[in-house]
Protein backbone atom coordinates (compact mmCIF):
# COMPACT_ATOMS: atom_id res chain seq x y z
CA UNK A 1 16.97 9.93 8.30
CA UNK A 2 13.24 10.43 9.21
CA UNK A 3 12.18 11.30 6.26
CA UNK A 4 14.03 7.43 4.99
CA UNK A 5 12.16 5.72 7.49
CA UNK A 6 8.79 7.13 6.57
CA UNK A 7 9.41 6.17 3.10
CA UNK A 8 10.32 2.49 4.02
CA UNK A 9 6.90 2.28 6.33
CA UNK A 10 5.01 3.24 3.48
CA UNK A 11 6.76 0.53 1.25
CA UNK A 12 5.92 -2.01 3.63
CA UNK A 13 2.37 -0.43 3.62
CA UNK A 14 2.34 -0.36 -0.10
CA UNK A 15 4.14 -3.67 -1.20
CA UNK A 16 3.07 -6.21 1.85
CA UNK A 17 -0.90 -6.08 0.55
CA UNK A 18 0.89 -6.76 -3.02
CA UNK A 19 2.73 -9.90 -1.81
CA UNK A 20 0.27 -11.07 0.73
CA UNK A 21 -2.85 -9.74 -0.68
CA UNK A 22 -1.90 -11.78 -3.51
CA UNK A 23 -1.73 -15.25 -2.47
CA UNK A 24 -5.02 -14.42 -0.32
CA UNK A 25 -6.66 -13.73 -3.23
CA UNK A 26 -4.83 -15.13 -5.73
CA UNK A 27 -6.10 -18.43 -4.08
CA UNK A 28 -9.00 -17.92 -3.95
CA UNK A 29 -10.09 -16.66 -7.61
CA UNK A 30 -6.97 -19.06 -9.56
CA UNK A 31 -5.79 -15.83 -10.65
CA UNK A 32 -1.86 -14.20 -9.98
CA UNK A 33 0.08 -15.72 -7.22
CA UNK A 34 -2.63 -18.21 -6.71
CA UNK A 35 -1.67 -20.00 -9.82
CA UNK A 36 1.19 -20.92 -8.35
CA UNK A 37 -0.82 -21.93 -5.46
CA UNK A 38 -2.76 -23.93 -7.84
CA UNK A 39 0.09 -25.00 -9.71
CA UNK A 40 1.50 -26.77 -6.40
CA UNK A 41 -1.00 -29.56 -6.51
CA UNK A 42 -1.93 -28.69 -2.88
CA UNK A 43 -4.79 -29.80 -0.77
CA UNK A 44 -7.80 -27.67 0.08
CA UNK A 45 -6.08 -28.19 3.75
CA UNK A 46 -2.54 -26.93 2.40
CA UNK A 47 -4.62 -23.87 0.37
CA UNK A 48 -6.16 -22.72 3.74
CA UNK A 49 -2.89 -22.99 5.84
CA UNK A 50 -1.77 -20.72 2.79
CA UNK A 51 -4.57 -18.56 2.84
CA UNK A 52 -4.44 -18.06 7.02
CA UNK A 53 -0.76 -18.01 7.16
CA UNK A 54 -1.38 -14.49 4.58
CA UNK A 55 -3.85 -13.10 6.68
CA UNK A 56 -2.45 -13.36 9.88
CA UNK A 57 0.85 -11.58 8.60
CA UNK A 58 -0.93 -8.67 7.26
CA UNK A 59 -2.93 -8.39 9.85
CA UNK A 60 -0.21 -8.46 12.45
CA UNK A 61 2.03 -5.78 10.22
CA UNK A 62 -1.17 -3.29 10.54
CA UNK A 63 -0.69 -4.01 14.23
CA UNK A 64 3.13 -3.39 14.72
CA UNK A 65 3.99 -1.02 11.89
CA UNK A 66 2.09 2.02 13.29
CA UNK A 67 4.36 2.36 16.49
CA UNK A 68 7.29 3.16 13.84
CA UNK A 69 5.08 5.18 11.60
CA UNK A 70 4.41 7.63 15.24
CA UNK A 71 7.89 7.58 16.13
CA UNK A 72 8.69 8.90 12.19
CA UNK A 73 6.64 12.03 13.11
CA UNK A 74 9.33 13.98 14.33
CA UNK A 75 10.01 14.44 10.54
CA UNK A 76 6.56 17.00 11.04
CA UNK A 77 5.80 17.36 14.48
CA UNK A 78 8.15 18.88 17.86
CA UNK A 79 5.13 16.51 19.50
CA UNK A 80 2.60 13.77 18.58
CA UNK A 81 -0.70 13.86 20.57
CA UNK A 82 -2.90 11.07 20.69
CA UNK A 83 -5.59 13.54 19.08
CA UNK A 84 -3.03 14.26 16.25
CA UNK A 85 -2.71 10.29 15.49
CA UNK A 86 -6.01 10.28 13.46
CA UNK A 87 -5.01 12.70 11.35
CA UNK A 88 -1.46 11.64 10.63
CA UNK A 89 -2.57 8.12 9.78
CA UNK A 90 -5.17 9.68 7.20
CA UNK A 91 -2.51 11.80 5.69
CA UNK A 92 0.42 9.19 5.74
CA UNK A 93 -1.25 6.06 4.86
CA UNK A 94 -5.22 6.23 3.94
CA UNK A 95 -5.29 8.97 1.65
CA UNK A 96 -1.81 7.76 -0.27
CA UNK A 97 -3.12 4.23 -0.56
CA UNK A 98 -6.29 5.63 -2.14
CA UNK A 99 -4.35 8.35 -4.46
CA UNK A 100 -1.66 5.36 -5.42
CA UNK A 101 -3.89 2.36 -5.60
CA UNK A 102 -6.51 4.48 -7.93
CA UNK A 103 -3.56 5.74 -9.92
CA UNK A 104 -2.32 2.26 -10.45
CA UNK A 105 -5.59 0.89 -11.15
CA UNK A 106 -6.01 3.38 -13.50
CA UNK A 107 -2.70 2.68 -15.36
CA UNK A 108 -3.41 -1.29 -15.66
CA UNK A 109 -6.67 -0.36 -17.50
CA UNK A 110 -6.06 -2.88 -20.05
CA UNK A 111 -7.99 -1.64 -23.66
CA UNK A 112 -8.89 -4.97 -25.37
CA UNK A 113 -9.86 -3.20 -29.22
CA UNK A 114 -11.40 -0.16 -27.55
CA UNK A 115 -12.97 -1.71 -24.95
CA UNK A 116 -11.60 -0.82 -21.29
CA UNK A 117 -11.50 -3.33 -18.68
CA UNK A 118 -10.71 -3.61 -15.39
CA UNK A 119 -9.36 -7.03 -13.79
CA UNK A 120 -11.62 -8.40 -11.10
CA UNK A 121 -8.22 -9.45 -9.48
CA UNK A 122 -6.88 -6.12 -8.99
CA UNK A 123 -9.30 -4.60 -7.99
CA UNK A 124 -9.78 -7.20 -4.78
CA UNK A 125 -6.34 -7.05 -4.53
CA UNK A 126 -6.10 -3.36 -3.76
CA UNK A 127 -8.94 -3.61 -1.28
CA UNK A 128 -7.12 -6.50 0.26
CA UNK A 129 -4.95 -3.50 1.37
CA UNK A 130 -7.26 -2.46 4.00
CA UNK A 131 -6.14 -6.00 6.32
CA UNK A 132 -3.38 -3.73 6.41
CA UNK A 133 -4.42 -0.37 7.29
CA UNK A 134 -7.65 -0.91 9.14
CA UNK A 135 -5.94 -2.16 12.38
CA UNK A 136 -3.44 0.90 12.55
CA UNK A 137 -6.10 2.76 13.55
CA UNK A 138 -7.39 0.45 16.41
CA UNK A 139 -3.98 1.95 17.67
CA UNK A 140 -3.94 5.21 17.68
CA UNK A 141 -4.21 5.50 21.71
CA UNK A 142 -2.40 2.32 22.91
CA UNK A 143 1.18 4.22 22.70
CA UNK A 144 1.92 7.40 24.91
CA UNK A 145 2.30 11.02 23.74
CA UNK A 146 5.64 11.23 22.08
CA UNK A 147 8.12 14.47 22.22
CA UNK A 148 10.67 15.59 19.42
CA UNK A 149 13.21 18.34 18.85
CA UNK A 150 12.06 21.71 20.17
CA UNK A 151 13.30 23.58 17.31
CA UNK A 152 10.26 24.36 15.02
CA UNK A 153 9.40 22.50 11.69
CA UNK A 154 8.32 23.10 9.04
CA UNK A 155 6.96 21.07 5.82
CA UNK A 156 6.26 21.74 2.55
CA UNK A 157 5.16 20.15 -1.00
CA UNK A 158 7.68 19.51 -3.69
CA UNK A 159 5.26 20.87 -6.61
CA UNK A 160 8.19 19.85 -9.27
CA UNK A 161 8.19 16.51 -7.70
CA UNK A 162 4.49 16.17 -8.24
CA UNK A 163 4.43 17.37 -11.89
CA UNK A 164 7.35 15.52 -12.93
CA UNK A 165 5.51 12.16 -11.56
CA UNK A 166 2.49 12.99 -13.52
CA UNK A 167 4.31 13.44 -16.54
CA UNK A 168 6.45 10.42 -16.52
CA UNK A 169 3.35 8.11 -15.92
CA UNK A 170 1.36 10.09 -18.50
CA UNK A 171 4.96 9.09 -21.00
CA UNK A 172 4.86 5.97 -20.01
CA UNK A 173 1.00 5.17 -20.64
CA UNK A 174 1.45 6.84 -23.81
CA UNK A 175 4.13 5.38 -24.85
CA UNK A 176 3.92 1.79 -23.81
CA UNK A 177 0.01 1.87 -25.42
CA UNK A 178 0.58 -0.34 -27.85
CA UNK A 179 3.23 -2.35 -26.21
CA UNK A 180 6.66 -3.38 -26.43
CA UNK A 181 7.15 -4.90 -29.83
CA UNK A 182 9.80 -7.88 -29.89
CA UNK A 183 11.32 -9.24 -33.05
């Protein structure tokens, strides 16, 4: 059931910049969710209400998510230390937003008649990401130490997990190259 949770947290953590990183930016550059924004007819008032309403919200989940992600450490840890927090933050949310966010960067290089380009759009919008994940490490010591099972655990990497991923996005950039062909 741990392991569930921690795989929810890092949805939110993945797919909240997506949603609310995009009308941040999207307003401000006319380009993905702000066209619909733009498409509303609002005022420059209505556009920043828009804008602020975004940023508070992802702000406040990189406040409140990280006392779930340290109580899904019992999936790793008999104990969670304060000095341990660092650490599991890097490995459970820094260094998989910067492995998935390059990997999906990487597969929406677009290749306009040999020419690869990268969307000025996407690119903000994966460093919008860090609204989110910057503040869960402002609080790493506001929650007490935190005590699990005592039975030892142990964790390990699912290699055929890892190689089957890489394969199935290498098929699919391979085989969606030259699009999907209708009619």
């Amino acid at each position: 059931m741990a392991c569930l949770s921690c795989f929810f947290y890092g949805v939110l953590y993945t797919d909240s910049p997506f949603f609310f990183g995009s009308i941040l930016i999207g307003t401000f550059i006319n380009q993905g969710f702000g066209y619909v924004i733009n498409w509303l007819y609002c005022f420059d008032t209505a556009k920043l209400i828009i804008v602020a309403f975004s940023l508070i919200i992802m702000l406040l989940i990189g406040l409140t998510v990280p006392k779930y992600f340290f109580t899904s450490a019992n999936t790793y840890y008999n104990s969670q230390h304060p000095k341990q927090r660092k650490s599991f933050l890097m490995n459970q949310i820094l260094i998989p937003w910067m492995i998935g966010g390059t990997v999906i960067n990487l597969f929406k290089i677009s290749n306009n008649q040999g020419i690869y380009q990268f969307r000025i759009y996407d690119i903000m919008l994966f460093f919008s990401s860090l609204l989110i994940i910057l503040p869960s490490f402002f609080q790493i010591y506001k929650y007490p130490e935190l005590y699990f099972d005592e039975e030892p655990k142990s964790f390990f990497i699912s290699w055929k997990s890892v190689v089957f991923s890489i394969v199935l996005l290498l098929v699919l950039k391979i085989g969606l190259y030259r699009g999907i062909r209708l009619g």
